[in-house]
PDB file of N, CA and C in Angstrom:
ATOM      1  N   UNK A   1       9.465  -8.989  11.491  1.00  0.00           N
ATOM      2  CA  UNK A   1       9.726  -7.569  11.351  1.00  0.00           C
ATOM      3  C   UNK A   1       8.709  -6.981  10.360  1.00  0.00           C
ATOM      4  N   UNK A   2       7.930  -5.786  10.531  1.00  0.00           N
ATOM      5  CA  UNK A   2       7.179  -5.379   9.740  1.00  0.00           C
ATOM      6  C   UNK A   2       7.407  -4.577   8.902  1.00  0.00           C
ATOM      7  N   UNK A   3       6.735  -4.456   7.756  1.00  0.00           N
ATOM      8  CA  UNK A   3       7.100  -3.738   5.895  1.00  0.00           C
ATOM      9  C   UNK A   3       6.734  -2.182   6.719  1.00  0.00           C
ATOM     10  N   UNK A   4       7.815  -1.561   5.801  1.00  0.00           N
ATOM     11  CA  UNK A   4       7.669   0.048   5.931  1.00  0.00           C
ATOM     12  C   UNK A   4       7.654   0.292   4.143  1.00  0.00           C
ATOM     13  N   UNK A   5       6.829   1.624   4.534  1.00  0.00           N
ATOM     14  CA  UNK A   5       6.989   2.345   3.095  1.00  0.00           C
ATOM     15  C   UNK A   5       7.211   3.416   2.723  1.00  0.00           C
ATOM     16  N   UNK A   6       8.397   3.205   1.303  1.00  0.00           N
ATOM     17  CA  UNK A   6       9.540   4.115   1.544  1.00  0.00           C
ATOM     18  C   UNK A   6       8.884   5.318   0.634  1.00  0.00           C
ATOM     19  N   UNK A   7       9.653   6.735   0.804  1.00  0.00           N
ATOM     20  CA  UNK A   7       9.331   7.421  -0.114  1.00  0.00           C
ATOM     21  C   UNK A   7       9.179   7.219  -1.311  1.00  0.00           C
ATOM     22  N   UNK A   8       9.434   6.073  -2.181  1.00  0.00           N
ATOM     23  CA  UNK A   8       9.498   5.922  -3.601  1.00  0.00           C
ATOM     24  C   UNK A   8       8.181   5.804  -3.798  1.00  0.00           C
ATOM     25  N   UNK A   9       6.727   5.555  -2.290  1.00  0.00           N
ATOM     26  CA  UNK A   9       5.793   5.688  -2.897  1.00  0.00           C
ATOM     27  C   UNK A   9       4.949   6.467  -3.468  1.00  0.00           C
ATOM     28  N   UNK A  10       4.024   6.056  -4.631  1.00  0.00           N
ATOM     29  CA  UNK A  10       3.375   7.034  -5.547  1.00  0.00           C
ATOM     30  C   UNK A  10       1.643   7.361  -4.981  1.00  0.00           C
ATOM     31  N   UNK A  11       1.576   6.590  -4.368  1.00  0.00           N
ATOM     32  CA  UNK A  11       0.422   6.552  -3.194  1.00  0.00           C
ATOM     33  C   UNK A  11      -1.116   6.233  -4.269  1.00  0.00           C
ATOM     34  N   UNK A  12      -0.689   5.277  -5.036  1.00  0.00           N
ATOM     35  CA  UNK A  12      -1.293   4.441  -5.678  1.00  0.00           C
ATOM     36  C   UNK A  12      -2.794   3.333  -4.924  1.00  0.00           C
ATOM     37  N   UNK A  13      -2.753   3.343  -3.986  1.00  0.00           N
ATOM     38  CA  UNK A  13      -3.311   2.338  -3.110  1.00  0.00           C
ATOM     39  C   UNK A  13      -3.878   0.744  -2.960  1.00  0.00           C
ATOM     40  N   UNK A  14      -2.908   0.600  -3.995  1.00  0.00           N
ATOM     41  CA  UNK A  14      -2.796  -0.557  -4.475  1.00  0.00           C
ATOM     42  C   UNK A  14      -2.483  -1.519  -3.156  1.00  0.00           C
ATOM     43  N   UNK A  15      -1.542  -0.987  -2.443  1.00  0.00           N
ATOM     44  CA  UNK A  15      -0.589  -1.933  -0.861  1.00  0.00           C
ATOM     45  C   UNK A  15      -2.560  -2.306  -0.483  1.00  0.00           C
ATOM     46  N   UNK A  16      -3.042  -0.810  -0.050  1.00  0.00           N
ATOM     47  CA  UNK A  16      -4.095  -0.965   0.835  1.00  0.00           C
ATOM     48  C   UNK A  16      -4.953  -1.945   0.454  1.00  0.00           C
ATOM     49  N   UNK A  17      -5.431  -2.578  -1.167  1.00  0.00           N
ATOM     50  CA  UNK A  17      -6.345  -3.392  -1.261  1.00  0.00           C
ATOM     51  C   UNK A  17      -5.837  -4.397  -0.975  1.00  0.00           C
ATOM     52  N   UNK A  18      -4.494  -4.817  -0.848  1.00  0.00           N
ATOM     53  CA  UNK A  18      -3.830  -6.279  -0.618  1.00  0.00           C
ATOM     54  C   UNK A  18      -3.728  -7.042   1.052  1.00  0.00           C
ATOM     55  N   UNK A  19      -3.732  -5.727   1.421  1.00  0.00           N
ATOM     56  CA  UNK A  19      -3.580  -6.175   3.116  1.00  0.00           C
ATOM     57  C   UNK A  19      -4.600  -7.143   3.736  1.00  0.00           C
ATOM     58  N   UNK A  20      -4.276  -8.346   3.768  1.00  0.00           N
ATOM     59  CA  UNK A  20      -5.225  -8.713   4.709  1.00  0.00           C
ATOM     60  C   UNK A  20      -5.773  -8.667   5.891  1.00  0.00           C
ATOM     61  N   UNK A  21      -4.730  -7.868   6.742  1.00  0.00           N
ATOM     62  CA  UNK A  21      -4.761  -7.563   8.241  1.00  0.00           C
ATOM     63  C   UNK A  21      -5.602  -5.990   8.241  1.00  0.00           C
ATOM     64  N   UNK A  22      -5.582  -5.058   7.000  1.00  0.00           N
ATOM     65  CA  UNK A  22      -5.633  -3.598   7.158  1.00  0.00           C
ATOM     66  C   UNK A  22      -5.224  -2.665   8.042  1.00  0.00           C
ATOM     67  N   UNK A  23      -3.841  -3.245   7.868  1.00  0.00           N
ATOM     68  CA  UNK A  23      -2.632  -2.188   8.659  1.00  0.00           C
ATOM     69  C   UNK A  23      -2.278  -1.604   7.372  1.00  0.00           C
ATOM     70  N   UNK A  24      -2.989  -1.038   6.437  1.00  0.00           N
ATOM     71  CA  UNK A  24      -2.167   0.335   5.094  1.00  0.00           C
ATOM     72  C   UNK A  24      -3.209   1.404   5.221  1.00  0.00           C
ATOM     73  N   UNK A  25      -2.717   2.326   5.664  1.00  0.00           N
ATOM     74  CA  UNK A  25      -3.488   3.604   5.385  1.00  0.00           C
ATOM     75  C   UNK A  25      -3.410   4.704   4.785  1.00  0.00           C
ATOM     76  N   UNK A  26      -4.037   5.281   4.268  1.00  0.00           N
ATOM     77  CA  UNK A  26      -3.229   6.250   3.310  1.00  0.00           C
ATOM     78  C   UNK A  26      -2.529   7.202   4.416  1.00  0.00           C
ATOM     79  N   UNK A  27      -1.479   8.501   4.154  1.00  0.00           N
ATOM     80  CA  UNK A  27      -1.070   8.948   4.920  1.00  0.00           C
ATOM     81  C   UNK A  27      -0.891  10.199   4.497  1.00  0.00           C
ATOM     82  N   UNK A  28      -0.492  11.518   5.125  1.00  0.00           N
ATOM     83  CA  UNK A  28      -0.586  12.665   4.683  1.00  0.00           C
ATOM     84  C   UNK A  28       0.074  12.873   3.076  1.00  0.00           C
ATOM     85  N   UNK A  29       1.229  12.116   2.644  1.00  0.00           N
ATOM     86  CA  UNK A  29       1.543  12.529   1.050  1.00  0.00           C
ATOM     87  C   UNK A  29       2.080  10.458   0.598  1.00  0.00           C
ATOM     88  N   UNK A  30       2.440   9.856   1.287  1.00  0.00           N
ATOM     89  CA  UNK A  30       2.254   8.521   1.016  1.00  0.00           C
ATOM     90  C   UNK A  30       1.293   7.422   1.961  1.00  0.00           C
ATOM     91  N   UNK A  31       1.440   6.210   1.618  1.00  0.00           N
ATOM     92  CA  UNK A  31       0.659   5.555   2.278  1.00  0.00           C
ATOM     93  C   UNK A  31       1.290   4.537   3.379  1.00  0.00           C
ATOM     94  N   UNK A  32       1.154   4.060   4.801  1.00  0.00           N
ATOM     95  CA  UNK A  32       1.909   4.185   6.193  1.00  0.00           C
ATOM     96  C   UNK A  32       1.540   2.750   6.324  1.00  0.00           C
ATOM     97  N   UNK A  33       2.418   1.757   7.108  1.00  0.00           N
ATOM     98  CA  UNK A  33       1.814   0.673   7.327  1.00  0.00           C
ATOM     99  C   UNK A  33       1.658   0.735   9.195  1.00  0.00           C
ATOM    100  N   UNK A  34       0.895   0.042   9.754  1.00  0.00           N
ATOM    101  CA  UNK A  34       0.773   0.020  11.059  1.00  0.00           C
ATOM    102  C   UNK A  34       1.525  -0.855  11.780  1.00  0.00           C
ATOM    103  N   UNK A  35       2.879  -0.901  12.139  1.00  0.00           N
ATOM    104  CA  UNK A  35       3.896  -1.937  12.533  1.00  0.00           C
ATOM    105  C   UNK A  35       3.543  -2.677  13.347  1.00  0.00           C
ATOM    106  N   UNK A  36       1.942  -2.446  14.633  1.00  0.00           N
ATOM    107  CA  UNK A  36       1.741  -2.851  15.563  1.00  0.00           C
ATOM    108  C   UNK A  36       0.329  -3.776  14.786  1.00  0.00           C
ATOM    109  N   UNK A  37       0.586  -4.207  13.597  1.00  0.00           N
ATOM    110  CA  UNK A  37      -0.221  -4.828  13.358  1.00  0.00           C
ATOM    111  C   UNK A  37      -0.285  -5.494  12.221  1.00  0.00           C
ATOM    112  N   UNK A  38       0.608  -5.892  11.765  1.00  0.00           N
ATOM    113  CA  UNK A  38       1.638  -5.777   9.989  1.00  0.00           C
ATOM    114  C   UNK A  38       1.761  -7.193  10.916  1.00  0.00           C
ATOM    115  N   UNK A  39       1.474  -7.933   9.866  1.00  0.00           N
ATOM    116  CA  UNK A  39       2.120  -9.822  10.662  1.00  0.00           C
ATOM    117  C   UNK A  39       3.189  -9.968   9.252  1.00  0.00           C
ATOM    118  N   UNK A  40       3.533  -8.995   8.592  1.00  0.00           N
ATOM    119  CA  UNK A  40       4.769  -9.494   7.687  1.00  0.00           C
ATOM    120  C   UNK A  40       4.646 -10.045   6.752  1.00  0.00           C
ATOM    121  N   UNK A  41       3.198 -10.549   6.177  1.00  0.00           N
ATOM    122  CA  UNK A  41       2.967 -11.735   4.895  1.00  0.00           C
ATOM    123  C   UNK A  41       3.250 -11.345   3.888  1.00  0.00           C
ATOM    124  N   UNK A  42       3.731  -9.521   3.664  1.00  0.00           N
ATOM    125  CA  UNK A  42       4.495  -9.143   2.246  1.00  0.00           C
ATOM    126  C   UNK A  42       3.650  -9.310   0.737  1.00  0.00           C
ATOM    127  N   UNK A  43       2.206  -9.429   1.257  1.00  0.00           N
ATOM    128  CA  UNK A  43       1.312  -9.376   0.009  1.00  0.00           C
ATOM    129  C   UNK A  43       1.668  -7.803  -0.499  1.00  0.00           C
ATOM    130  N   UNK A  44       1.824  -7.198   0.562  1.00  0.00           N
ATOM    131  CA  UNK A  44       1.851  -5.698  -0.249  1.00  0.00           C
ATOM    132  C   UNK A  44       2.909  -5.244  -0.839  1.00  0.00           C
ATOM    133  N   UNK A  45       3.725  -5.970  -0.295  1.00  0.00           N
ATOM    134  CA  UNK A  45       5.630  -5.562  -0.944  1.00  0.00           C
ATOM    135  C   UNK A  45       5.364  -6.275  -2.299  1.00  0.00           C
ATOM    136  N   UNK A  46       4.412  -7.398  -2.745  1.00  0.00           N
ATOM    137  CA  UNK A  46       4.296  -8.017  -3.956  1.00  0.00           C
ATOM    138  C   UNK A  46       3.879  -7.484  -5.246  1.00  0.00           C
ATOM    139  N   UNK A  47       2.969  -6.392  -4.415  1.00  0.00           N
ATOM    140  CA  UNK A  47       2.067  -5.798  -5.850  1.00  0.00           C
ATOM    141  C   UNK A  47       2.439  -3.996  -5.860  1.00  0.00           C
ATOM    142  N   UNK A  48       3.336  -3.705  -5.110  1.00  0.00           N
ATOM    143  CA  UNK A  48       3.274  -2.277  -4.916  1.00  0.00           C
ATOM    144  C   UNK A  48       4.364  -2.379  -6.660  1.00  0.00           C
ATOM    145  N   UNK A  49       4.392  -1.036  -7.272  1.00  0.00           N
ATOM    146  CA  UNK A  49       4.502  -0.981  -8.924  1.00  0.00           C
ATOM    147  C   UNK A  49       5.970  -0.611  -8.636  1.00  0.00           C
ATOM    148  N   UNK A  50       6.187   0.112  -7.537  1.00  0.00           N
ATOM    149  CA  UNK A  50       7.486   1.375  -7.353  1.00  0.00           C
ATOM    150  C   UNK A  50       8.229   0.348  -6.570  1.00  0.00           C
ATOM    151  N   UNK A  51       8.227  -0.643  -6.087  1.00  0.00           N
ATOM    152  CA  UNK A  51       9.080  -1.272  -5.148  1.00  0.00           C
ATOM    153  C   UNK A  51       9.268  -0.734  -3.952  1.00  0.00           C
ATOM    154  N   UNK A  52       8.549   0.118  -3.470  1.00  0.00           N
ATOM    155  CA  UNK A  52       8.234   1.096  -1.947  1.00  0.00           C
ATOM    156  C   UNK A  52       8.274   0.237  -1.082  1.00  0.00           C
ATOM    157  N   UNK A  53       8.359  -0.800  -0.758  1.00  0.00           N
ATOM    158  CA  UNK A  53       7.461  -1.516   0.357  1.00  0.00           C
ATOM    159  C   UNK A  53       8.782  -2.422   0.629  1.00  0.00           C
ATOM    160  N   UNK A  54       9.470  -2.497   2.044  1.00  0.00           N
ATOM    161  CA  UNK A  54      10.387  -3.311   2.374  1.00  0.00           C
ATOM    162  C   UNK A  54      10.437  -3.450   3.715  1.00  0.00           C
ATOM    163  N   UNK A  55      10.934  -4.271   4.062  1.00  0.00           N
ATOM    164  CA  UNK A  55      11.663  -4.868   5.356  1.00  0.00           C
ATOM    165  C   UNK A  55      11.863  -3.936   6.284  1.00  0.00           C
ATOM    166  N   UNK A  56      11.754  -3.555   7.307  1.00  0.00           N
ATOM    167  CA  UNK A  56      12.205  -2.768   7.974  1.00  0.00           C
ATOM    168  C   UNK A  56      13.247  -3.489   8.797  1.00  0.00           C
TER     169      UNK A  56
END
């Protein structure tokens, strides 16, 4: 199941340097993950500061 990100984000872009796949993009006021391409490894749920980043 792939990480979504929740409003708590501060749009820091911290998720985006972690991705190894580069499914994080920034997005009109936070930053979006690409579900059709997110393999789930949760590097970004690790380092995000706000805890934004979960399970969908």
């Amino acid at each position: 199941m792939p990480h979504f990100i929740t409003d708590a984000c501060i749009a820091c872009g911290t998720c985006e340097d972690e991705c190894p796949d580069e499914c994080i993009s920034e997005g009109d006021e936070i930053y979006v993950i690409d579900p059709d391409c997110c393999t789930d490894c949760g590097a970004c749920a690790a380092v995000c500061p706000e805890d934004a980043i979960i399970e969908k």
